[in-house]
Protein backbone atom coordinates (compact mmCIF):
# COMPACT_ATOMS: atom_id res chain seq x y z
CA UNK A 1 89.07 88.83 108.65
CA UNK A 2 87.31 88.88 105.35
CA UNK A 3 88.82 88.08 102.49
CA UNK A 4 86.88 88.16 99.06
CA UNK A 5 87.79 86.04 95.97
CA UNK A 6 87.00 86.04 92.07
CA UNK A 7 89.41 83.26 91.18
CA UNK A 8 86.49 80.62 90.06
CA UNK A 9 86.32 83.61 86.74
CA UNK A 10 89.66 81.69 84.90
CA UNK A 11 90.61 83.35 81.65
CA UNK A 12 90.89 81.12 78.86
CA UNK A 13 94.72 81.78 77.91
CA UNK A 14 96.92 80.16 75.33
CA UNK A 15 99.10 77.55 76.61
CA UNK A 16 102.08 78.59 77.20
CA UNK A 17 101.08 82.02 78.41
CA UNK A 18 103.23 83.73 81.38
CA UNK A 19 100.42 85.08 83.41
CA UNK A 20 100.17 82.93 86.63
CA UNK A 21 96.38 82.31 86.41
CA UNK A 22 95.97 79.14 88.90
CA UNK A 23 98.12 81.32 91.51
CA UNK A 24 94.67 82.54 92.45
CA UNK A 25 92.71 79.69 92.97
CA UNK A 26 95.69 77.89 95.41
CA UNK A 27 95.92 80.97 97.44
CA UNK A 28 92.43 80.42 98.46
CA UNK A 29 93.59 76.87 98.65
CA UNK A 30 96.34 78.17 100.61
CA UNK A 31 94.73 80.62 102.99
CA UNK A 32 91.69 78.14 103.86
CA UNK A 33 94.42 75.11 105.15
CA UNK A 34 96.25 77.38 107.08
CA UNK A 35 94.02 80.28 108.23
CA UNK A 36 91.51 79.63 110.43
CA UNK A 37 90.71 83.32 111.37
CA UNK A 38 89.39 84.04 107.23
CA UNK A 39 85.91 84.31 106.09
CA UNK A 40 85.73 83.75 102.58
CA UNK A 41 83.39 86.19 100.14
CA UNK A 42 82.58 85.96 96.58
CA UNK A 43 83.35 89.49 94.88
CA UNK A 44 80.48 91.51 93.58
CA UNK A 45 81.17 92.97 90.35
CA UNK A 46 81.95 96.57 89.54
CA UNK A 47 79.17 98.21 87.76
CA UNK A 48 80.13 100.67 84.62
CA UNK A 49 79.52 103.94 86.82
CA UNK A 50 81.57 102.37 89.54
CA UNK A 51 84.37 101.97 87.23
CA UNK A 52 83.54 105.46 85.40
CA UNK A 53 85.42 106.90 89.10
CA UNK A 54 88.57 106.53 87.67
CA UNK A 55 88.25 105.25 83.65
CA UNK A 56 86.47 106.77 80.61
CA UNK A 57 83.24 105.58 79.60
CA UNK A 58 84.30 104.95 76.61
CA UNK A 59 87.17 102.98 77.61
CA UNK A 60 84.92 101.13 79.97
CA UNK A 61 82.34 100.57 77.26
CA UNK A 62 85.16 99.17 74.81
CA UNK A 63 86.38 96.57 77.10
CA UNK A 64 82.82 95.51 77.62
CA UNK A 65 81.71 95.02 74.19
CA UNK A 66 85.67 93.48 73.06
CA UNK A 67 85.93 96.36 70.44
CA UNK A 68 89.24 97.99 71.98
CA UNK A 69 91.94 99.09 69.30
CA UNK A 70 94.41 96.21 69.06
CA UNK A 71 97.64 97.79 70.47
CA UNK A 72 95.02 98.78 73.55
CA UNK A 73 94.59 94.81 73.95
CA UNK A 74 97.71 93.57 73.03
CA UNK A 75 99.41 95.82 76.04
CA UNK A 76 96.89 94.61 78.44
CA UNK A 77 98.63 91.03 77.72
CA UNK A 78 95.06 89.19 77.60
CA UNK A 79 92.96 87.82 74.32
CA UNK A 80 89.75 89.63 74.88
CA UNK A 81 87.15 87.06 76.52
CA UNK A 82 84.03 87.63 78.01
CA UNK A 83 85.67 85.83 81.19
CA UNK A 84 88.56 88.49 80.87
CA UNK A 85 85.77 91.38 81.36
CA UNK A 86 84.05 89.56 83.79
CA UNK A 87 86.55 88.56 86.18
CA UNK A 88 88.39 92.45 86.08
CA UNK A 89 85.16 93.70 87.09
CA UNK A 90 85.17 90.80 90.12
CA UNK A 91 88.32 91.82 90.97
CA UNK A 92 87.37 95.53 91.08
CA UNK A 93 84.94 95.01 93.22
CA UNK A 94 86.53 92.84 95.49
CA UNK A 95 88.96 95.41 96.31
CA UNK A 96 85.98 97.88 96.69
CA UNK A 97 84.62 95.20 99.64
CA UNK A 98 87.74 94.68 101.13
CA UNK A 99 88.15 98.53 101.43
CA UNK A 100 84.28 98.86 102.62
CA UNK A 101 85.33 95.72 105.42
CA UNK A 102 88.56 96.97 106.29
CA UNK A 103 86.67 100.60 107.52
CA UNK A 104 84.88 98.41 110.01
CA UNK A 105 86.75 95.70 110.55
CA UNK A 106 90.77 97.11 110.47
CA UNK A 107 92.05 94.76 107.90
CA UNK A 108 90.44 93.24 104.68
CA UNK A 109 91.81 91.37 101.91
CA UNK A 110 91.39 91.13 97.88
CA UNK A 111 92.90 87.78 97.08
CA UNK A 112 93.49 89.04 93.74
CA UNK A 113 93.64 92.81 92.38
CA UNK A 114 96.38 94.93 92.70
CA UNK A 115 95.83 96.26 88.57
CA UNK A 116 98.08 99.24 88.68
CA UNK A 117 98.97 99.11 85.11
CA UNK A 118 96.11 100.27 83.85
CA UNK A 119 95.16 103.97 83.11
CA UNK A 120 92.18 106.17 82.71
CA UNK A 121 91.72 104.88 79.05
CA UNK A 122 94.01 101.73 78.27
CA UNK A 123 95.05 98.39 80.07
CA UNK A 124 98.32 97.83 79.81
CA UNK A 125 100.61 94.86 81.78
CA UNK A 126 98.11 92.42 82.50
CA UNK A 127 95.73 94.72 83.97
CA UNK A 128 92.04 95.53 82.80
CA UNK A 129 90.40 98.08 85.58
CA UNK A 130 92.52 99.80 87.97
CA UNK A 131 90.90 98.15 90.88
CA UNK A 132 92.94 100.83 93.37
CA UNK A 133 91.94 103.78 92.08
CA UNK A 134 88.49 102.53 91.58
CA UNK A 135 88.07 102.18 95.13
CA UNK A 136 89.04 104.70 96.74
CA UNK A 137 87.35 107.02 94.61
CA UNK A 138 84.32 105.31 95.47
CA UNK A 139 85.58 105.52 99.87
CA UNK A 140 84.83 108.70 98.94
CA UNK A 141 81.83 109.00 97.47
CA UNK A 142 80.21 107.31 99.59
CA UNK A 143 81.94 109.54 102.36
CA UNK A 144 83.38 106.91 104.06
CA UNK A 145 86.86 108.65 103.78
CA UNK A 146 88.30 111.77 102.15
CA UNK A 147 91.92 110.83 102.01
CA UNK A 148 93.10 107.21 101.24
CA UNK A 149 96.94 106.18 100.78
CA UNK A 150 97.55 103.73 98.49
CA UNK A 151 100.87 101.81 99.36
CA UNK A 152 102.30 100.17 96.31
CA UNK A 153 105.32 97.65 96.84
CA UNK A 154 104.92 95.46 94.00
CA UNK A 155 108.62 95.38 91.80
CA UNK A 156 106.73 97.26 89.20
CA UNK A 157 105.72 101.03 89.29
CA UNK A 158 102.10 101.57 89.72
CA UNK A 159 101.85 103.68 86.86
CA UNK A 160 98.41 103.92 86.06
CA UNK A 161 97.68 104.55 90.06
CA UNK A 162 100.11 107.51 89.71
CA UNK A 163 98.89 108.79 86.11
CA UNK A 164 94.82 108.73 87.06
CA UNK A 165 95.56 109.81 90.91
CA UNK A 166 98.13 112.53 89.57
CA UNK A 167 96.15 115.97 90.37
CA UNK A 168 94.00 114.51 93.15
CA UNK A 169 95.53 115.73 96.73
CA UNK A 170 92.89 113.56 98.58
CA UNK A 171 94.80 110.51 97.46
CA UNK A 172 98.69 109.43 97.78
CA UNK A 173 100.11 107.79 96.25
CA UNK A 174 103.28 106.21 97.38
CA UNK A 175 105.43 103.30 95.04
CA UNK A 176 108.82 101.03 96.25
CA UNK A 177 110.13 99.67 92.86
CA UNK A 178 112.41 98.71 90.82
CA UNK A 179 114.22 101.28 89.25
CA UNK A 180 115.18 99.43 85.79
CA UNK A 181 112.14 97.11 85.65
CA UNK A 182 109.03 97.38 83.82
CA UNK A 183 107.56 99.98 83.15
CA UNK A 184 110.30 101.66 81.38
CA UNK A 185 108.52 105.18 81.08
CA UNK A 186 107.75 105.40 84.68
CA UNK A 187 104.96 107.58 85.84
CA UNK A 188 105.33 110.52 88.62
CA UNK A 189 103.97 109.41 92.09
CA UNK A 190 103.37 111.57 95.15
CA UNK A 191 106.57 109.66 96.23
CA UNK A 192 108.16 107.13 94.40
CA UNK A 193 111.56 105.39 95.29
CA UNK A 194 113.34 103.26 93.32
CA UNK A 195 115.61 100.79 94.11
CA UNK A 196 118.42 98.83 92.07
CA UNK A 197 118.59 95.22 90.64
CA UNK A 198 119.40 92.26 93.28
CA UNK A 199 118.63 94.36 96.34
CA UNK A 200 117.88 92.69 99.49
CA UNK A 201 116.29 92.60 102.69
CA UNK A 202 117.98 94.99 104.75
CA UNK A 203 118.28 97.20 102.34
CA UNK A 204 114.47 97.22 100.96
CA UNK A 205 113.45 97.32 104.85
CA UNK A 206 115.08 100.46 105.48
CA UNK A 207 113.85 102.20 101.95
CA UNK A 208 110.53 101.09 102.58
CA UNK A 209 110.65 102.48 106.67
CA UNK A 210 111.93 105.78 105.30
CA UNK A 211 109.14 106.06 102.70
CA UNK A 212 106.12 105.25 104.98
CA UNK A 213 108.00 107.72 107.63
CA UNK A 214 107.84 110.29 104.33
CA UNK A 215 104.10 108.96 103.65
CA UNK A 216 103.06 110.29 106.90
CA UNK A 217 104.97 113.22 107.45
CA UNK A 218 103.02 114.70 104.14
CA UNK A 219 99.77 113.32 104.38
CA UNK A 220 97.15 111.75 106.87
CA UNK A 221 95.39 109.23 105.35
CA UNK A 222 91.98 107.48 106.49
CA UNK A 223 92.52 104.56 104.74
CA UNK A 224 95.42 102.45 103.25
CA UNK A 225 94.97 100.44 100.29
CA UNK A 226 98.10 97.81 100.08
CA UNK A 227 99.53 96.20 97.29
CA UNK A 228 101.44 93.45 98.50
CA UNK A 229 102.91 92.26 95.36
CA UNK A 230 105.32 88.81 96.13
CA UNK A 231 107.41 89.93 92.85
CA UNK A 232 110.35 91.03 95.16
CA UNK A 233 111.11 87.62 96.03
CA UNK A 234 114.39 86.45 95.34
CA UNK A 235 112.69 83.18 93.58
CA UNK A 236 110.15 85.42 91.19
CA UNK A 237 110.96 85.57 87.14
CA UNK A 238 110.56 89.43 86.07
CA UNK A 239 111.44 91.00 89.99
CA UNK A 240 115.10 91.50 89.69
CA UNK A 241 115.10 91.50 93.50
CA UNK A 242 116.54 89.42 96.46
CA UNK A 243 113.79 89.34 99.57
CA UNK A 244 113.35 86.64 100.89
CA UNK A 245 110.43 85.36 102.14
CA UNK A 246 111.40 86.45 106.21
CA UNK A 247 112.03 89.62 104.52
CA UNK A 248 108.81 90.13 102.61
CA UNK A 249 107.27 89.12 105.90
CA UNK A 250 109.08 91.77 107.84
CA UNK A 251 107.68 94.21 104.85
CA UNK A 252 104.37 93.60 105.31
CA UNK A 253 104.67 93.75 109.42
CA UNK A 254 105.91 97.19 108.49
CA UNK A 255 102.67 98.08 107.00
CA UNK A 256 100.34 96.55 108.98
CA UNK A 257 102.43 98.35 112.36
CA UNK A 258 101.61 101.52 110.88
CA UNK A 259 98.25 100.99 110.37
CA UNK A 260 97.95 100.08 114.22
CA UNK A 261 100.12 102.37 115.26
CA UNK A 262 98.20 104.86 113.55
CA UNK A 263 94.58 103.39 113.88
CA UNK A 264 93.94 103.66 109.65
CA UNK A 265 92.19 100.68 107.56
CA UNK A 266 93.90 98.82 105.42
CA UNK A 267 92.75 97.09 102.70
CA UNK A 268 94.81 94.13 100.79
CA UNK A 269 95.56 93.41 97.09
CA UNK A 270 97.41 90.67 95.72
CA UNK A 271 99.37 92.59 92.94
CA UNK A 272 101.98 90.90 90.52
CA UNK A 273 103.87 87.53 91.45
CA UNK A 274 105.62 85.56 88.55
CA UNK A 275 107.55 83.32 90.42
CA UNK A 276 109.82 80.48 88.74
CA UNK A 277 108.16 78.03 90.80
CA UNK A 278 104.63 78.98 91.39
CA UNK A 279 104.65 77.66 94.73
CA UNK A 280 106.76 80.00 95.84
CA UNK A 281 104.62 83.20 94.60
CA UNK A 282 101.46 81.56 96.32
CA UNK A 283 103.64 81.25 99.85
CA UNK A 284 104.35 84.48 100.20
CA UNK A 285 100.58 85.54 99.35
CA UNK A 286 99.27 83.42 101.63
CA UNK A 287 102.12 84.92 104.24
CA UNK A 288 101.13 88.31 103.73
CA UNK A 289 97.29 87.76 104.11
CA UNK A 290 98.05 85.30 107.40
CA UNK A 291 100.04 88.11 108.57
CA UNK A 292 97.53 90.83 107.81
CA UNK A 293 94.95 87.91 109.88
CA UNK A 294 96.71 89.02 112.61
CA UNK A 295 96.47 92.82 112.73
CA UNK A 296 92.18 92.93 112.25
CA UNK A 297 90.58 94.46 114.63
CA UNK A 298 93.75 95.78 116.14
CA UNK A 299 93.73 98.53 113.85
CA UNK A 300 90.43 101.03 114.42
């Protein structure tokens, strides 16, 4: 299985700053001790009509050049750096090669990505380039695929996904979050389901079966791009939810069966993961992509 990594472009943050950055580096860490199946690839980055698929120009143009408005960078949660631009562009296109890998190969993985914060024209919640829409507009174009699912289960709502995916049938979108949890002005997508504070396994497993049984009952999709977030865990700091780590591992088996069941692609992000302990956020990453080792090839 490929997996394709950006983590050696480290944003120069403020100490003291919540963002997890060194989570990204010790899941490669991780995933090289303990998978032996994993061929490691340095991203490419995404070129300004690559990212012009699902952001404005002029957005796109902004972040380049650090002139956004300040409320546009202060919601993205990052000083502007030319590391920040840089490494969401990396991360963009690793997604984009672990899409393009996953078409031939049944599973690929972004070892970071997962931006579903951010909209046509703004970042917002850590989140630069929304490296899932970006991607499979771009399946498309290059007529790889003309419908792609994109399976969100990080805590938070994918609102940008939903918001620049919103009149586009070729795409569903499909989000398991928490109800109460950032952000508070949620977004509509094709099916979203919400679930409470402190829920747990059981009860995630069976919301989550339903909504993939919903997911293909409407739609057909060529592709799956999955956003394994490890913000459900019991352990993380902004989740609000109980899995634990058996049960985030029975989540992503979930995912990974329907993609052999059904013979589709799937391609892995990271998403969100703010655990108390960073430890714990990077063992259920590297879970999910030793899991996902597992299904390549037994997918298409």
């Amino acid at each position: 299985m490929r997996a394709y990594y950006s983590d050696h472009f480290v944003l120069p943050l403020p100490p003291g700053h919540r963002f997890p950055m060194a989570k990204y580096r010790m899941i490669r860490e991780g995933v090289a001790q303990g998978v032996v199946s994993v061929e490691f690839h340095e991203a490419a980055a995404a070129t300004d009509g690559v990212l012009a698929l699902a952001h404005h120009p002029v957005y796109v143009d902004q972040v380049s050049r650090g002139v956004l408005p300040e409320r546009v960078q202060k919601d993205i949660g990052f000083p502007w750096s030319l590391q920040m631009v840089e490494r969401s562009r990396r991360s963009t296109g690793a997604t984009i090669a672990a899409c393009r890998s996953a078409l031939e190969q049944g599973v690929a993985v972004n070892l970071a990505g997962g931006t579903h914060h951010a909209y046509a024209d703004r970042g917002a919640g850590f989140c630069v380039f929304n490296d899932a829409a970006v991607a499979a507009r771009l399946m498309q174009a290059e007529r790889r695929v003309k419908r792609v699912a994109v399976v969100d289960l990080d805590v938070h709502q994918g609102n940008g996904t939903a918001s620049i995916l919103a009149n586009d049938d070729s795409v569903f979108t499909l989000s398991l979050h928490g109800q109460n949890n950032y952000p508070f002005e949620k977004e509509r997508s094709d099916l979203d389901v919400a679930l409470p504070d402190g829920v747990t396994d059981d009860d995630y497993l069976e919301a989550l079966e339903g909504a993939l049984s919903q997911l293909m009952q409407r739609f057909v999709p060529e592709l799956i791009i999955y956003l394994a977030g490890a913000d459900p865990h019991e352990g993380d700091r902004l989740g609000r939810m109980k899995l634990t780590l058996a049960g985030l591992a029975a989540r992503d088996r979930q995912v990974f069966a329907l993609g052999r069941q059904h013979r589709i692609p799937i391609a892995v992000a990271m998403a969100g993961g703010y655990g108390k302990k960073i430890e714990d956020t990077v063992a259920v990453h590297v879970q999910t992509i030793s899991i996902a080792a597992q299904y390549t090839s037994n997918i298409v």
